[in-house]
C-alpha atoms as a PDB file:
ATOM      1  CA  UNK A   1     108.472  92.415  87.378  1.00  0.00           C
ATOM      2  CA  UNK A   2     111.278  89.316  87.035  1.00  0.00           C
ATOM      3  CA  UNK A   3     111.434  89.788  83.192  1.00  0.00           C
ATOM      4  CA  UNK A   4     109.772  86.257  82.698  1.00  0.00           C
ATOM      5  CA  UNK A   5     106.530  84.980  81.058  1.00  0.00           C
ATOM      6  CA  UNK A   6     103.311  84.150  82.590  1.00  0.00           C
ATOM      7  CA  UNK A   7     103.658  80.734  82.085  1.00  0.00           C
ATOM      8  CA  UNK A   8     106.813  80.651  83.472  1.00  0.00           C
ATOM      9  CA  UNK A   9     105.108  82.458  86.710  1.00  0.00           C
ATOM     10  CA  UNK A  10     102.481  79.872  86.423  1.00  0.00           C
ATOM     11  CA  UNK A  11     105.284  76.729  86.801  1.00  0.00           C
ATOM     12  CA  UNK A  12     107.081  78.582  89.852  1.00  0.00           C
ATOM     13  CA  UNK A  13     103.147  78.985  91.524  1.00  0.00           C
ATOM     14  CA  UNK A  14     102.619  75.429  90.767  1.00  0.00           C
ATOM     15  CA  UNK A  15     105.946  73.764  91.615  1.00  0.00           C
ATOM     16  CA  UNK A  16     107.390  76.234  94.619  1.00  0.00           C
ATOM     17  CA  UNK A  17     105.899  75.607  97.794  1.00  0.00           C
ATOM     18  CA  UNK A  18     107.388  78.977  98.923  1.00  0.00           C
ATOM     19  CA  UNK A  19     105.508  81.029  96.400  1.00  0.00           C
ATOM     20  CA  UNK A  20     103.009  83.175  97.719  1.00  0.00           C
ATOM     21  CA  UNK A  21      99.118  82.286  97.413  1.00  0.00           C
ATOM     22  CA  UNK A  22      97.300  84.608  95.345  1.00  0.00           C
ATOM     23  CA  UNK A  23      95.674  87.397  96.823  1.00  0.00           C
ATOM     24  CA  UNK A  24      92.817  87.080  94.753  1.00  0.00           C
ATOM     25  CA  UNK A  25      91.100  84.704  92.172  1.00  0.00           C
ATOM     26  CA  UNK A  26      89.394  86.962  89.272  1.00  0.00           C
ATOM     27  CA  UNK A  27      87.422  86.156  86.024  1.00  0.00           C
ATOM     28  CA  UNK A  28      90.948  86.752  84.576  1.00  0.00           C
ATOM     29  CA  UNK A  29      93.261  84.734  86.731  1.00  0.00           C
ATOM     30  CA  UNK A  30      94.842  85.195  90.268  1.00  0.00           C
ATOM     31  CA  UNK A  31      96.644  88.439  91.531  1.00  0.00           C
ATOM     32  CA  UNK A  32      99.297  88.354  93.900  1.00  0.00           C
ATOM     33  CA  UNK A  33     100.094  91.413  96.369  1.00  0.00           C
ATOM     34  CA  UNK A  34     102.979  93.102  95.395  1.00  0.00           C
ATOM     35  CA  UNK A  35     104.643  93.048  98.584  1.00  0.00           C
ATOM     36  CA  UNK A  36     104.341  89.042  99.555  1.00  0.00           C
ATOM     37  CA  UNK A  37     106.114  88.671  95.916  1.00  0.00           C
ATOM     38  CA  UNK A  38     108.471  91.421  96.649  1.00  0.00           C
ATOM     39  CA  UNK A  39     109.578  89.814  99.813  1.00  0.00           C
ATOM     40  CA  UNK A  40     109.301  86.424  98.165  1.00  0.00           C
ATOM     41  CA  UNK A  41     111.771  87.287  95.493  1.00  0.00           C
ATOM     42  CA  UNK A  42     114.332  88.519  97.708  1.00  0.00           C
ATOM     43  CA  UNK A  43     114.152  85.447 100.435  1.00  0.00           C
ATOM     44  CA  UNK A  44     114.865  83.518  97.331  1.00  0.00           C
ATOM     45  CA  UNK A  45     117.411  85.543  95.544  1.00  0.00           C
ATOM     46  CA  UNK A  46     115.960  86.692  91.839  1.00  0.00           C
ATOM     47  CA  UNK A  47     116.363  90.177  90.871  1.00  0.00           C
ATOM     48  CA  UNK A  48     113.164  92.559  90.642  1.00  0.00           C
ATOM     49  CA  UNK A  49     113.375  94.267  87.087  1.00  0.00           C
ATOM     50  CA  UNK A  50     113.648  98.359  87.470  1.00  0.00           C
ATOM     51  CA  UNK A  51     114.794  98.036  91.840  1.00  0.00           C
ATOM     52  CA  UNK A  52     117.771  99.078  92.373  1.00  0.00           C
END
């Protein structure tokens, strides 16, 4: 969705306070809804891959 890696998503989540909280904690790792990170990435300025 930002063209980065999932560790990199995993620093952001850690180390910005504004990040989102997941949505959901599964067997497999948390999900976020699309919409709180939607609206996250545009109070904060980075570019959604594929909007436009």
């Amino acid at each position: 969705m930002f063209g980065v890696s999932r560790q990199r998503v995993n620093q952001i989540a850690k180390d910005d306070p504004t990040f989102p909280a997941p949505a959901a904690y599964l067997a497999t790792g948390r999900i976020w809804s699309r919409e709180a990170i939607e609206k996250w990435a545009r109070a904060t300025g980075r570019t959604i891959v594929g909007e436009g």
